[in-house]
Protein backbone atom coordinates (compact mmCIF):
# COMPACT_ATOMS: atom_id res chain seq x y z
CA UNK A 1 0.09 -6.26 5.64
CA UNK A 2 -2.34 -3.64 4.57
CA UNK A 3 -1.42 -1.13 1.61
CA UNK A 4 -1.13 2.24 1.55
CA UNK A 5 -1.03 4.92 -1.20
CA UNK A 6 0.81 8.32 -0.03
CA UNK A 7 0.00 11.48 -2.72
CA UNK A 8 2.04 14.17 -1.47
CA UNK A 9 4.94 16.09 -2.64
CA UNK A 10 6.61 17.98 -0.18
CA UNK A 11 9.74 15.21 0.50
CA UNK A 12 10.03 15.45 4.28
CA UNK A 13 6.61 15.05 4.68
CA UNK A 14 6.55 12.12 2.79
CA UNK A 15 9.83 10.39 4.70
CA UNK A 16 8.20 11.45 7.50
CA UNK A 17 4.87 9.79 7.56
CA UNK A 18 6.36 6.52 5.53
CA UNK A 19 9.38 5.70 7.99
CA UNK A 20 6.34 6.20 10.95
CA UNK A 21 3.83 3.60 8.98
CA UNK A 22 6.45 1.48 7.56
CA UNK A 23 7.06 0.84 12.01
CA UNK A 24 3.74 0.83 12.99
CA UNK A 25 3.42 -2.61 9.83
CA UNK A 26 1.97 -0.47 6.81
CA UNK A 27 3.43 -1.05 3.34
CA UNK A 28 3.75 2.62 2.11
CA UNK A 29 3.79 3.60 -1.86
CA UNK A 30 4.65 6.98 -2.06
CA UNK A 31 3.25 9.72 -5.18
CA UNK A 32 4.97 13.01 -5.50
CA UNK A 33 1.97 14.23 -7.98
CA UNK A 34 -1.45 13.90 -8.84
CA UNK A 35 -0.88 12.34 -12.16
CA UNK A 36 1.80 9.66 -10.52
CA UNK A 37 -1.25 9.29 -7.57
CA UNK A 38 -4.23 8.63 -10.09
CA UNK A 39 -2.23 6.26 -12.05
CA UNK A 40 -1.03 3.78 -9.05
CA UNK A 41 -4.89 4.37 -7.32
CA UNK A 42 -6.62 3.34 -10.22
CA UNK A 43 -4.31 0.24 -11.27
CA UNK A 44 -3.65 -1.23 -7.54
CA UNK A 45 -5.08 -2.64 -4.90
CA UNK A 46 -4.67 -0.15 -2.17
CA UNK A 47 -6.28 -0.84 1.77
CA UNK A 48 -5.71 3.05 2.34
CA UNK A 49 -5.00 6.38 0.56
CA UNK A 50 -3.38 9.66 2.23
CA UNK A 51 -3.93 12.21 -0.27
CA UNK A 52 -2.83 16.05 -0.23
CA UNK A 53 -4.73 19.17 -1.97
CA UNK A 54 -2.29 21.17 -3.06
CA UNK A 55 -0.33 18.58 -5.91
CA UNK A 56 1.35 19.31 -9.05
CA UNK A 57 -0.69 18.17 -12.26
CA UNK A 58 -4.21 16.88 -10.66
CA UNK A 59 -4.93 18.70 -7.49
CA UNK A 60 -6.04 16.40 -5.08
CA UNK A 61 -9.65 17.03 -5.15
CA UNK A 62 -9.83 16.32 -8.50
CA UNK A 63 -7.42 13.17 -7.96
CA UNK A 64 -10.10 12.22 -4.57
CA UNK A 65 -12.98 11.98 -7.14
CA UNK A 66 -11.74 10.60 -9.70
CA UNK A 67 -10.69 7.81 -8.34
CA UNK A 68 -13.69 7.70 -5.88
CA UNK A 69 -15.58 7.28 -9.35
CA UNK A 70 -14.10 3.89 -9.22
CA UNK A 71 -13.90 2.53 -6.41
CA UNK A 72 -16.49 2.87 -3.62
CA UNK A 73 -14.67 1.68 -0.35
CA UNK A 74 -11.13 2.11 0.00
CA UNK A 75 -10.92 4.81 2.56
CA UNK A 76 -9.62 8.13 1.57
CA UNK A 77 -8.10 10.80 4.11
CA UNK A 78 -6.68 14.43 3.08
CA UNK A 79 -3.68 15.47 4.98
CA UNK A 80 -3.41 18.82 4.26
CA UNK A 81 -2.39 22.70 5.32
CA UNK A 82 -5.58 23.83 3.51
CA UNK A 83 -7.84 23.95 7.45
CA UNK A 84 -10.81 25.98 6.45
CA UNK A 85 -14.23 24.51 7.05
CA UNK A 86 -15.02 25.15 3.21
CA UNK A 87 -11.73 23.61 2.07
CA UNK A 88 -12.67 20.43 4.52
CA UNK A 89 -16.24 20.34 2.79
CA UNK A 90 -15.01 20.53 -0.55
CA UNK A 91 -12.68 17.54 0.17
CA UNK A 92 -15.78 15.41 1.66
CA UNK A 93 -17.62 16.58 -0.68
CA UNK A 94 -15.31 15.09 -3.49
CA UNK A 95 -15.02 11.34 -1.81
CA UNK A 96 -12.95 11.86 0.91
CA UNK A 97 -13.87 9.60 4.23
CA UNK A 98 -11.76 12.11 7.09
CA UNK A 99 -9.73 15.09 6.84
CA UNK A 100 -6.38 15.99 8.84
CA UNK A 101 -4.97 19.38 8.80
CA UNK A 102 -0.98 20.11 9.10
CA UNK A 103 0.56 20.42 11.05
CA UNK A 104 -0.65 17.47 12.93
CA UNK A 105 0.15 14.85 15.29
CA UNK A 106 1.49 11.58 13.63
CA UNK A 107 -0.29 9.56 16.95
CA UNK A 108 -3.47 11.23 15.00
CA UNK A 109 -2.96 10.59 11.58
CA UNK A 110 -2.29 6.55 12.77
CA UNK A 111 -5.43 6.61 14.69
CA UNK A 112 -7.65 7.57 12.15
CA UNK A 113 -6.01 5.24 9.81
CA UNK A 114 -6.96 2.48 11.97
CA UNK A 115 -10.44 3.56 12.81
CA UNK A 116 -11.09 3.93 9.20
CA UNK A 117 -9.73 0.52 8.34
CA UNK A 118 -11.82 -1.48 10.96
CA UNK A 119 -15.24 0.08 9.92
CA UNK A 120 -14.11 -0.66 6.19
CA UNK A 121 -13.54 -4.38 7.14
CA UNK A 122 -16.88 -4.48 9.53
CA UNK A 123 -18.58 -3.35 6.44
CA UNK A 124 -17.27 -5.82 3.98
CA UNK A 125 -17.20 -8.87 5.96
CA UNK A 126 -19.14 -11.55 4.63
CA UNK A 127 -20.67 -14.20 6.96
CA UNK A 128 -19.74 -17.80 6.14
CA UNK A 129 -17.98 -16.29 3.47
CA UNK A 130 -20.77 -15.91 1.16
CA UNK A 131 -23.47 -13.22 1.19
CA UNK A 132 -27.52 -13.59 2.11
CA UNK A 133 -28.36 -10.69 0.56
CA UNK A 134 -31.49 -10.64 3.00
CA UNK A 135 -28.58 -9.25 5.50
CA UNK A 136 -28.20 -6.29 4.14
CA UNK A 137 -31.80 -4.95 2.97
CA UNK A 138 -33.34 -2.10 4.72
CA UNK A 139 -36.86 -1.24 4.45
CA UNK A 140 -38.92 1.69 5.38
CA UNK A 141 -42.39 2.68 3.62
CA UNK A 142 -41.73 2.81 0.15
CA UNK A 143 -37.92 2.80 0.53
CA UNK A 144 -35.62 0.03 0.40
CA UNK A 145 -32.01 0.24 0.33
CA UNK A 146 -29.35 -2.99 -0.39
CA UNK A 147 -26.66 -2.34 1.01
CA UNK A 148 -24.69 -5.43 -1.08
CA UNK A 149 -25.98 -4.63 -4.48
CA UNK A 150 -25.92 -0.45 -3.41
CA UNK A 151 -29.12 -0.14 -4.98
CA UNK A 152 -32.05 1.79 -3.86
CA UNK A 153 -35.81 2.18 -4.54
CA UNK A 154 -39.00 3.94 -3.79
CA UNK A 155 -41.79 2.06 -4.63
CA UNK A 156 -39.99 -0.20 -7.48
CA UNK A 157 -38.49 2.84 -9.12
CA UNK A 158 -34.56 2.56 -8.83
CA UNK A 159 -32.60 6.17 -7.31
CA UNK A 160 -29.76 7.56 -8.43
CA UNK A 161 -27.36 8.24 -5.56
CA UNK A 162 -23.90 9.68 -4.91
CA UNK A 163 -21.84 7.97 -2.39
CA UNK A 164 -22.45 10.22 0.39
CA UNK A 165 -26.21 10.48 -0.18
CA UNK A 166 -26.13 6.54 -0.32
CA UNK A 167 -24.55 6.67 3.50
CA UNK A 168 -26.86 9.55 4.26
CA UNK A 169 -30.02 7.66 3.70
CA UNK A 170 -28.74 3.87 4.91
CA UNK A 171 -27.79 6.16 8.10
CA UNK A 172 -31.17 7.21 8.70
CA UNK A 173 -32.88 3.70 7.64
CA UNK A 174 -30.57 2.17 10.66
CA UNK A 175 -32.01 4.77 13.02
CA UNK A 176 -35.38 5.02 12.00
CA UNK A 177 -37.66 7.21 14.44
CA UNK A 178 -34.68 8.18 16.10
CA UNK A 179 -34.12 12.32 16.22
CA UNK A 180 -30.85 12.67 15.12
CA UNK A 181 -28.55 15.81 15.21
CA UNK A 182 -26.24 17.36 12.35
CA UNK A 183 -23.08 16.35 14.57
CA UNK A 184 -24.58 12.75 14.85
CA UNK A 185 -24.52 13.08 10.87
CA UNK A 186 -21.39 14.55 10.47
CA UNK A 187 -19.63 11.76 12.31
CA UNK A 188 -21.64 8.46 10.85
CA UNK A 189 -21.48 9.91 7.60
CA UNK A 190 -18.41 12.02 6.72
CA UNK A 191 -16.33 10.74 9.99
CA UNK A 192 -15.94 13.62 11.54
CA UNK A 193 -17.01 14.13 14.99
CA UNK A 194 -16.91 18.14 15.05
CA UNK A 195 -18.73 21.01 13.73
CA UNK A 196 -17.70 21.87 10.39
CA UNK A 197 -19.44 25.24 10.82
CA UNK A 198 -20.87 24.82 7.43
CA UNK A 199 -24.39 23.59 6.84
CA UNK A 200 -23.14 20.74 4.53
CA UNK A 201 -25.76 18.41 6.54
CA UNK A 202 -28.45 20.58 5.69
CA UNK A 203 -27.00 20.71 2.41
CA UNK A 204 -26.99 16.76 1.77
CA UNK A 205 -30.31 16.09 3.07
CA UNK A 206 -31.87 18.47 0.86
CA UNK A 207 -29.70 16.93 -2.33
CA UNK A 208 -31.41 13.45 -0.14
CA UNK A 209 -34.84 14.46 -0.05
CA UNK A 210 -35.03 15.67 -4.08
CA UNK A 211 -34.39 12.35 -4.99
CA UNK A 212 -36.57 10.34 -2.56
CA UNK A 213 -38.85 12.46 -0.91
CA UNK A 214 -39.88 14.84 -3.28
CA UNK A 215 -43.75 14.18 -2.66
CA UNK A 216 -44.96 16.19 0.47
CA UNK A 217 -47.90 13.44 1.67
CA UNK A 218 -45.55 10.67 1.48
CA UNK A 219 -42.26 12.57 3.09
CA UNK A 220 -40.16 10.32 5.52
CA UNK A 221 -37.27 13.05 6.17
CA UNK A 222 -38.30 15.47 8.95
CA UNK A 223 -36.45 18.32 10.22
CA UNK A 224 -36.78 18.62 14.00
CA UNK A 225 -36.07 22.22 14.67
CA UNK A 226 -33.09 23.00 17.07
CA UNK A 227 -32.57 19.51 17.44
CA UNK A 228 -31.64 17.81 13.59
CA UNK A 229 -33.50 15.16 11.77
CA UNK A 230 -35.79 11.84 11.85
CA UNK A 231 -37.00 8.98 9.46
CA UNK A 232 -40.26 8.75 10.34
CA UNK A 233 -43.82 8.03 9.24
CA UNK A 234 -45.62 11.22 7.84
């Protein structure tokens, strides 16, 4: 029975979405505050986390990164009134896998659940139950990312990257050549498959190419204008 870990402190809500889970085979812990939240996210084992913005003590945001901070792959989703294309960057921006905006459909919210689930579990599964790290190395020039380990180099030297520039770049090393546009990003990426009407793509693969391809006769990242972006030879 997979886990979840409900922040959210407005009380029909919460009986709401729990009674709904608790059918569809979910074991639902519920949080009325941020505090409560961080301290069961951080100390459990949780399959799934529905987290709110607006929460008394730690906002959600906050809550979202902090416990991002510590663990890379359980799969985070705001549920929250706060719809405005900067309030849904801000929450990717701080860890979050999807956003949800109330009111909503609870068909929806169980959906997404699910779909974020499965491609945690097709990205964790081991074959034969051990690794071969060989698996899950991707090369390109200089580059080389490990997706087991989650390290990354250019030419030996190790890169520093946040979680979404680490699926930002292992996104463009599995389509390599390939011209790929900001809503192809937005989905693979962040999970979303609709414009934000921000330019948070543009945005990331700037923060992307400082830390990788910061020499201009050895770039990688292209911009395709009108169209999006491509890994490609120089």
């Amino acid at each position: 029975m997979k886990k979840i870990l409900l922040v959210e402190d407005e009380a029909h809500v919460v009986s709401f979405i729990k009674k709904g889970l608790t059918e569809e085979g979910f074991e639902v812990t519920v949080a009325f505050d941020g505090s409560t939240g961080l301290q069961l996210g951080l100390n459990n084992h949780f399959d799934f986390i529905i987290l709110d913005i607006m929460l008394p003590e730690i906002n959600g945001l906050t809550l979202c990164k902090n416990i991002r901070e510590k663990n890379q792959h359980v799969p985070i989703l705001f549920l929250t009134a706060l719809g405005t294309s900067e309030n849904i960057v801000l929450g990717l921006e701080n860890g979050a896998d999807d956003y949800l905006v109330k009111p909503f459909k609870f068909i929806e919210l169980v959906a997404r659940i699910k779909s974020l689930l499965r491609r945690t579990e097709d990205h964790l599964v081991l074959k034969n139950g051990e690794a071969d790290q060989q698996e899950y190395i991707y090369k390109f020039e200089e580059v080389v990312l490990n997706d087991y380990t989650k390290k990354v180099t250019r030419s030996n030297e190790e890169i520093s990257l946040t979680t979404k520039e680490f699926k930002l770049l292992f996104y463009f090393l599995q389509n390599k050549n390939k011209v790929l546009s900001r809503t192809d990003i937005l989905e693979a990426v962040w999970g979303v498959d609709y414009d934000l009407g921000t330019n948070v793509v543009d945005v990331y693969v700037n923060y992307l190419r400082k830390k990788i391809d910061n020499n201009p006769r050895e770039k990688i990242i292209h911009t395709v204008i009108g169209m999006g972006y491509v890994l490609k030879e120089n």
